[in-house]
Structure formats: C-alpha cells, structure tokens
PDB file of N, CA and C in Angstrom:
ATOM      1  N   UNK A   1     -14.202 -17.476 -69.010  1.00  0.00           N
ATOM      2  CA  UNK A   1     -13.160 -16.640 -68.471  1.00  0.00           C
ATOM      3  C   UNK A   1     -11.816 -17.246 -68.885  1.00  0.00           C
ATOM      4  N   UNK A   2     -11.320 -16.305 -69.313  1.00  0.00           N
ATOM      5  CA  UNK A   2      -9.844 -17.171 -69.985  1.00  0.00           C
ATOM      6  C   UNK A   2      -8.529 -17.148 -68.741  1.00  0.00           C
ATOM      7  N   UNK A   3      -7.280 -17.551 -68.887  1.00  0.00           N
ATOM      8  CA  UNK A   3      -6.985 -18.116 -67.698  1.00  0.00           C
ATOM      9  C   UNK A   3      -6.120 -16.434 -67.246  1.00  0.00           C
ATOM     10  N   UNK A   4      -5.485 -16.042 -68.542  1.00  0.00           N
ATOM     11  CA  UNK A   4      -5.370 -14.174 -68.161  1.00  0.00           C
ATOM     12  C   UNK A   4      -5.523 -13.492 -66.894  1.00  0.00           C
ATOM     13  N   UNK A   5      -7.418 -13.369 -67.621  1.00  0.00           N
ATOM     14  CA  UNK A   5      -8.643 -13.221 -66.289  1.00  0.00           C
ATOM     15  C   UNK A   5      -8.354 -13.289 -64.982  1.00  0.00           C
ATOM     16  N   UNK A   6      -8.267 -14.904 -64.897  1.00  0.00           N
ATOM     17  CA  UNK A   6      -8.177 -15.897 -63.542  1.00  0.00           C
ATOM     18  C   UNK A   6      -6.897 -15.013 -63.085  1.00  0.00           C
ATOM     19  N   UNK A   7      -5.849 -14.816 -63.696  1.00  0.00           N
ATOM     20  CA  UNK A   7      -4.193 -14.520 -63.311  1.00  0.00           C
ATOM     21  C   UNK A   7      -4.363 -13.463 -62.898  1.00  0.00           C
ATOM     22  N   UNK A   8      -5.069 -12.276 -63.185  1.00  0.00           N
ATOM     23  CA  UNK A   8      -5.593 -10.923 -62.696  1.00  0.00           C
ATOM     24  C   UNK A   8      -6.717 -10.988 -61.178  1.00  0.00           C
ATOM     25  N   UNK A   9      -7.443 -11.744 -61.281  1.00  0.00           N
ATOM     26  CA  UNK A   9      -8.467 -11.958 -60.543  1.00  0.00           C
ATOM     27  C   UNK A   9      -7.461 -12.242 -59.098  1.00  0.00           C
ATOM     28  N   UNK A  10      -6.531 -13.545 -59.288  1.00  0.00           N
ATOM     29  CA  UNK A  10      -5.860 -14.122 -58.296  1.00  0.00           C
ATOM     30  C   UNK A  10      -4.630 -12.937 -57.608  1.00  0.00           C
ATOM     31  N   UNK A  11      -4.411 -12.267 -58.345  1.00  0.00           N
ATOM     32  CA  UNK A  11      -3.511 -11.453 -57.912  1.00  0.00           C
ATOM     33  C   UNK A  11      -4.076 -10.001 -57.515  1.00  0.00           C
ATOM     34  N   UNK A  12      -5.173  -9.821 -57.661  1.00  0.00           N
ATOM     35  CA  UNK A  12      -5.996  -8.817 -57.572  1.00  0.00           C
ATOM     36  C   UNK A  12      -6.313  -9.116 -55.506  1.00  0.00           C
ATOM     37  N   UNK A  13      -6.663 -10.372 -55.641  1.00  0.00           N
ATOM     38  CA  UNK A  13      -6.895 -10.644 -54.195  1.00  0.00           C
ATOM     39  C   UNK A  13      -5.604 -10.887 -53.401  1.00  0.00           C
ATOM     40  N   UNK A  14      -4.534 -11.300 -54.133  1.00  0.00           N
ATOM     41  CA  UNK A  14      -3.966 -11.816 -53.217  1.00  0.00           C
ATOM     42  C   UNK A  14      -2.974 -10.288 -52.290  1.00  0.00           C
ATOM     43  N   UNK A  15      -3.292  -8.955 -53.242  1.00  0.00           N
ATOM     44  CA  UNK A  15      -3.013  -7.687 -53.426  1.00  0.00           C
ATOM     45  C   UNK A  15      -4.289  -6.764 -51.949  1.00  0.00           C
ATOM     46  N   UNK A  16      -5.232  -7.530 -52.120  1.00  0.00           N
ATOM     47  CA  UNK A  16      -6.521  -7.255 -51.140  1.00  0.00           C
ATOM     48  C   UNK A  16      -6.173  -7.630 -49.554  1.00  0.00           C
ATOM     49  N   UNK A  17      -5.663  -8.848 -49.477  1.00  0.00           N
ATOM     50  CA  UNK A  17      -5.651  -9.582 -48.485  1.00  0.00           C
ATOM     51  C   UNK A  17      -3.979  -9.158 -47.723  1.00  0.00           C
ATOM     52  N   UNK A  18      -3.316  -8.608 -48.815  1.00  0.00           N
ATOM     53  CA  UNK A  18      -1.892  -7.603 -47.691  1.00  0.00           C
ATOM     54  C   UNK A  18      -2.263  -6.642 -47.618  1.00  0.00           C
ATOM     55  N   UNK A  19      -3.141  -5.978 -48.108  1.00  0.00           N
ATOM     56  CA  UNK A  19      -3.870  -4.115 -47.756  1.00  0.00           C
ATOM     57  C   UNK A  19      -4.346  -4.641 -46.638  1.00  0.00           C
ATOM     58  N   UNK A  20      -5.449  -5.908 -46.221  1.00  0.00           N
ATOM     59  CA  UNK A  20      -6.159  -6.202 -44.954  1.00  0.00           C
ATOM     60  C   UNK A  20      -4.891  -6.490 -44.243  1.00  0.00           C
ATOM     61  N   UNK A  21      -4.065  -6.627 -44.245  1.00  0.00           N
ATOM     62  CA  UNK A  21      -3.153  -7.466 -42.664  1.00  0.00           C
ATOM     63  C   UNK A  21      -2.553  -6.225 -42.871  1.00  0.00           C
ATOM     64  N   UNK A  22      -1.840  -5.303 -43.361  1.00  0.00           N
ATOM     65  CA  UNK A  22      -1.519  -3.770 -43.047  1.00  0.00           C
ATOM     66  C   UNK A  22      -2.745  -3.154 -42.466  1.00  0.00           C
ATOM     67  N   UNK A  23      -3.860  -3.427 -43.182  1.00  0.00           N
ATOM     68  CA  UNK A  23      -4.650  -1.908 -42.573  1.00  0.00           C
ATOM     69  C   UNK A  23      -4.968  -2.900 -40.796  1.00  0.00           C
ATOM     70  N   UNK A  24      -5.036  -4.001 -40.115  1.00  0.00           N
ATOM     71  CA  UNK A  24      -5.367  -4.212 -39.539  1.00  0.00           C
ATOM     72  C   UNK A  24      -3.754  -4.050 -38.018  1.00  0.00           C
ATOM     73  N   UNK A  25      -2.754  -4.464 -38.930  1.00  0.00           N
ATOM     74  CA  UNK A  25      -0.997  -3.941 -38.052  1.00  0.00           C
ATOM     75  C   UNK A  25      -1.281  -2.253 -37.746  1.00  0.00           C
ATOM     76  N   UNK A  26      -1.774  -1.323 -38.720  1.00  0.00           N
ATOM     77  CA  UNK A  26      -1.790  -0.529 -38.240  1.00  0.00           C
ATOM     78  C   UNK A  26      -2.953   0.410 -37.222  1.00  0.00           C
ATOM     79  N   UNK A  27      -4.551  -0.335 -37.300  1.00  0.00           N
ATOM     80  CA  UNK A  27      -5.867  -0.114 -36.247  1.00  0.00           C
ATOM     81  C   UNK A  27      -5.155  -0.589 -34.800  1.00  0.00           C
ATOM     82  N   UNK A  28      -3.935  -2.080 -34.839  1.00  0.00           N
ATOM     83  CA  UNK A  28      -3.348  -2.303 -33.390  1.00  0.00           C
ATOM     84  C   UNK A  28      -2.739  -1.309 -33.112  1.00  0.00           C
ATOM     85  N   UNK A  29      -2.031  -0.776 -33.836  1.00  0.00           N
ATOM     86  CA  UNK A  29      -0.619   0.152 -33.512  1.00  0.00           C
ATOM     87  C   UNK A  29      -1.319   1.240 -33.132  1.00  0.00           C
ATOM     88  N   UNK A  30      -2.143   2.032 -34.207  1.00  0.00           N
ATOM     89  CA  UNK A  30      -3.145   3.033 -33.263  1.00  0.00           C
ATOM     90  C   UNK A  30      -3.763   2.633 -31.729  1.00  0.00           C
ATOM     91  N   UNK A  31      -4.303   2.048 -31.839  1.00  0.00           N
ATOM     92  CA  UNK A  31      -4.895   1.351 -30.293  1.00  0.00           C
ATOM     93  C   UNK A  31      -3.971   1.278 -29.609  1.00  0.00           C
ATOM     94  N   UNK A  32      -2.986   1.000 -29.582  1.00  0.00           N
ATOM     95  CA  UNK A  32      -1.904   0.903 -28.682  1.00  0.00           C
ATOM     96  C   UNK A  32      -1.070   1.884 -28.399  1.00  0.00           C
ATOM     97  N   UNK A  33      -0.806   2.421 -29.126  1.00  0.00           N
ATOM     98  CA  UNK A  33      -0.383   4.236 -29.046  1.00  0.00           C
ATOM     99  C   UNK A  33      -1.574   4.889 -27.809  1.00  0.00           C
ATOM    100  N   UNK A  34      -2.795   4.389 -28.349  1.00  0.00           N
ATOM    101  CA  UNK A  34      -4.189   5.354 -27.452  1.00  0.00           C
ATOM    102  C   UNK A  34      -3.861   5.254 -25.992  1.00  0.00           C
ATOM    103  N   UNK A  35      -3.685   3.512 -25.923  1.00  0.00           N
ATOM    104  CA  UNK A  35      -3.590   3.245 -24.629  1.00  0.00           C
ATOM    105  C   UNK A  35      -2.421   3.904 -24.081  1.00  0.00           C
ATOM    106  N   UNK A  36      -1.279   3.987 -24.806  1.00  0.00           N
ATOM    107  CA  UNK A  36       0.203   3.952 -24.373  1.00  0.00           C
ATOM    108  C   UNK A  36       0.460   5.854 -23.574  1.00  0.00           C
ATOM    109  N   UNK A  37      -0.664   6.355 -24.541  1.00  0.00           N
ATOM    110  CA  UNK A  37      -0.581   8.064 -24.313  1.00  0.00           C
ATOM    111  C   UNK A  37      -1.324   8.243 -22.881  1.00  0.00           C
ATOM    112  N   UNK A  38      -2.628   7.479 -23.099  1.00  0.00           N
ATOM    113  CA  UNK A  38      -4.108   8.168 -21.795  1.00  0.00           C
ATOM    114  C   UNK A  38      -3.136   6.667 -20.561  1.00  0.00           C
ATOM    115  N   UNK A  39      -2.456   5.964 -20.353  1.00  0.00           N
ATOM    116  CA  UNK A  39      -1.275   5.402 -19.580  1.00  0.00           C
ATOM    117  C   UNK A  39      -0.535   6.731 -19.011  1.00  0.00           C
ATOM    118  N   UNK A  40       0.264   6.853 -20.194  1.00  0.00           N
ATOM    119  CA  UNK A  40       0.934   8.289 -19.852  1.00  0.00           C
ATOM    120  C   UNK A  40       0.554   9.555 -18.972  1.00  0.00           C
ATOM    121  N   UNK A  41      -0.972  10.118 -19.072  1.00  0.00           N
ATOM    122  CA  UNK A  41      -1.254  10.458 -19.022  1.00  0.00           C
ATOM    123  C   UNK A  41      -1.615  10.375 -17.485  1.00  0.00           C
ATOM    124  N   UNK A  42      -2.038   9.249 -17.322  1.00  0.00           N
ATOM    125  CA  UNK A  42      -2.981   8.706 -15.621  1.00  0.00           C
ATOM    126  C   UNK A  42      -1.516   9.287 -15.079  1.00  0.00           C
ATOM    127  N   UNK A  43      -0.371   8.819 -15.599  1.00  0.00           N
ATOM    128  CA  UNK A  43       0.973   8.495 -14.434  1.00  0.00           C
ATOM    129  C   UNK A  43       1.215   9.948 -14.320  1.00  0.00           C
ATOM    130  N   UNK A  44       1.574  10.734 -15.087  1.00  0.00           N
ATOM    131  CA  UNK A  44       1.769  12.138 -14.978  1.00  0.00           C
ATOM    132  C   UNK A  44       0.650  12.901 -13.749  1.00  0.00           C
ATOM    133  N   UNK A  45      -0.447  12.503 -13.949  1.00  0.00           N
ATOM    134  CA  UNK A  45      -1.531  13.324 -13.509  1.00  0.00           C
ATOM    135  C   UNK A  45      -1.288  12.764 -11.990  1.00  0.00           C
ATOM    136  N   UNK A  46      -1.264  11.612 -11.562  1.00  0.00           N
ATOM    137  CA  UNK A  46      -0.900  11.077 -10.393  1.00  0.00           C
ATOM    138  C   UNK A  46       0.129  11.293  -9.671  1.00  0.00           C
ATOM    139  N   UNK A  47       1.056  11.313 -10.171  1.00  0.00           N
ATOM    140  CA  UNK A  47       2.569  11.933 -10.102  1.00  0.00           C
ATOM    141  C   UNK A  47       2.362  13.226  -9.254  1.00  0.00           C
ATOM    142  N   UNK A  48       1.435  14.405  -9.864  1.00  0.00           N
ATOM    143  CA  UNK A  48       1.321  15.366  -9.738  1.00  0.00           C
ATOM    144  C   UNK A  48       0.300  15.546  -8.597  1.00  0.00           C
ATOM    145  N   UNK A  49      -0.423  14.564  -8.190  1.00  0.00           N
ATOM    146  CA  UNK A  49      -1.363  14.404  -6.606  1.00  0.00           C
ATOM    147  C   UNK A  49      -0.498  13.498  -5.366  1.00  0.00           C
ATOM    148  N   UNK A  50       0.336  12.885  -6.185  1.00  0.00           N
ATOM    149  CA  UNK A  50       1.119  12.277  -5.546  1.00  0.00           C
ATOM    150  C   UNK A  50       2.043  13.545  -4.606  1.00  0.00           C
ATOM    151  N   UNK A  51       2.655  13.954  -5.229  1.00  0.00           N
ATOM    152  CA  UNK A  51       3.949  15.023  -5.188  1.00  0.00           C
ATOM    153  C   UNK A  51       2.980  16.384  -4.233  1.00  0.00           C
ATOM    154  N   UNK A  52       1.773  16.949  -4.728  1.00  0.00           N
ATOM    155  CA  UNK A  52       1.174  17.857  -3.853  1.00  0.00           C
ATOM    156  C   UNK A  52       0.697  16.914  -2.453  1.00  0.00           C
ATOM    157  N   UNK A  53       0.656  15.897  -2.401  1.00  0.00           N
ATOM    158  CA  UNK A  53       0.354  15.183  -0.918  1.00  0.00           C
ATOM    159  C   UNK A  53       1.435  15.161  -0.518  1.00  0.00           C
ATOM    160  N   UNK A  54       2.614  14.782  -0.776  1.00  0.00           N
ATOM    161  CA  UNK A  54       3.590  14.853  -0.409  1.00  0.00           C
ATOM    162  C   UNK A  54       4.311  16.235   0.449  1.00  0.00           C
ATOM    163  N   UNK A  55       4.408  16.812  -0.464  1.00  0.00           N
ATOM    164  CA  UNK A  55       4.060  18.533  -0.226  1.00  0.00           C
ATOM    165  C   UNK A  55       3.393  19.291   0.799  1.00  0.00           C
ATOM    166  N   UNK A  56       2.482  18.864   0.640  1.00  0.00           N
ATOM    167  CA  UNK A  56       1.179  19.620   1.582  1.00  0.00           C
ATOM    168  C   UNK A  56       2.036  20.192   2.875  1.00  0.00           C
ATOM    169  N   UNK A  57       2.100  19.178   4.105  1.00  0.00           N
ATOM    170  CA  UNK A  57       2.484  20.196   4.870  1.00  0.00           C
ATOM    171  C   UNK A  57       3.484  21.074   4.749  1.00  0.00           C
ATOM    172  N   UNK A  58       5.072  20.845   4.225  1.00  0.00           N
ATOM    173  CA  UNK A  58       5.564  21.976   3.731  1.00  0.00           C
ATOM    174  C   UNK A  58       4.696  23.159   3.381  1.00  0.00           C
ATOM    175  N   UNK A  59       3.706  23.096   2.424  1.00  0.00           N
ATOM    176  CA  UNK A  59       3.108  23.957   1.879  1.00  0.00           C
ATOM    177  C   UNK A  59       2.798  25.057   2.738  1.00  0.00           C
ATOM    178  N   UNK A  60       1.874  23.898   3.576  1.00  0.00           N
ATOM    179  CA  UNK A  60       1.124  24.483   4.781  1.00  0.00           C
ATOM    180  C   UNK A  60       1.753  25.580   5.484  1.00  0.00           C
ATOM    181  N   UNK A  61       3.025  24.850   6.191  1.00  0.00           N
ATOM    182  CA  UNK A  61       3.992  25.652   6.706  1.00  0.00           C
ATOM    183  C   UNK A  61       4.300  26.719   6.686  1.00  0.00           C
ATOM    184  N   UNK A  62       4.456  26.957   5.288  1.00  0.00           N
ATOM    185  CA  UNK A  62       5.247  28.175   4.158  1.00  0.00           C
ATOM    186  C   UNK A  62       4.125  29.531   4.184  1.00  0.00           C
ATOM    187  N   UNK A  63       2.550  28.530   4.243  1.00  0.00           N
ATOM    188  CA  UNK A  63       1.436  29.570   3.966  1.00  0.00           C
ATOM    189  C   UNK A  63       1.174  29.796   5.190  1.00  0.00           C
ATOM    190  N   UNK A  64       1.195  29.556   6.372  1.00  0.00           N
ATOM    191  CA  UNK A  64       0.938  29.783   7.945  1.00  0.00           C
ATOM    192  C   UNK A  64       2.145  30.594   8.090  1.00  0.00           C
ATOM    193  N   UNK A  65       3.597  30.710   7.654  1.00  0.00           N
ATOM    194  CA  UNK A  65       4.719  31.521   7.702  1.00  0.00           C
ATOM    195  C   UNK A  65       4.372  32.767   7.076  1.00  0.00           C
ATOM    196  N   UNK A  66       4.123  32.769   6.046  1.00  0.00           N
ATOM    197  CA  UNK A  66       3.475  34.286   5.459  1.00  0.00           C
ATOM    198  C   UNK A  66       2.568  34.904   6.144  1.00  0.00           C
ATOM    199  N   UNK A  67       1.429  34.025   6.499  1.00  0.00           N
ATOM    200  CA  UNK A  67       0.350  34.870   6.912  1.00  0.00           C
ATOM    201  C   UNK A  67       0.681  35.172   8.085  1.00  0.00           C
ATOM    202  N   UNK A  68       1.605  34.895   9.115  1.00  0.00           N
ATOM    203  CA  UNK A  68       1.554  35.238  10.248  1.00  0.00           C
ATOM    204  C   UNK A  68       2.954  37.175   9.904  1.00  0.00           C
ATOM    205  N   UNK A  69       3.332  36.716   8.993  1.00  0.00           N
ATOM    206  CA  UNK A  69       3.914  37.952   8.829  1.00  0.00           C
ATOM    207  C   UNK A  69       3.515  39.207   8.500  1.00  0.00           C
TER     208      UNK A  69
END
C-alpha cells in the first residue's frame, strides 16, 4: 500500500468519525425535543384538569341556574 493510499484511508476515517459525533448530537437533540414536546404536553393537559377542578363548582352553579329556569 503506498503512503497516497494510507493518506486517503486516514482521512477517509477521520471524515467517518465527524459523521458519527453529528449523527449522534443530532439522535440527543431528537430525544430531547421528544421529551421536551410529550413534557409539554403532560403540562397543557393538566393545566386543563387543573382549571376544570377549579371550575367545577362555578360550573355547577351556572348548570343548576339554567335548569332551574
């Protein structure tokens, strides 16, 4: 193998091994987005059981006010 070769070979990997630490910055960044959205997601949805407990008797109120009308 002439040393050319070797100069291709070495740079061939060293070309391999920044595709691996990108493709692996960006499997975190996905994963972390996943978490960061279905996060998002719990708080909104809670928010929204939160806020109807909160609510409720108003609610109640409002619907015992109608129906008695």
């Amino acid at each position: 193998m002439d040393p050319e070769d070797k100069k291709i070979i070495r740079r061939n990997l060293k070309i391999a091994e920044e595709n691996q630490e990108v493709l692996r910055k960006m499997r975190r960044g996905q994963f972390l987005g996943n978490l960061a959205r279905i996060f998002y997601w719990i708080i909104i949805i809670g928010a929204s059981f939160g806020t109807y407990y909160f609510l409720q008797p108003y609610i109640d109120t409002l619907k015992d006010f109608y129906m008695n009308i």
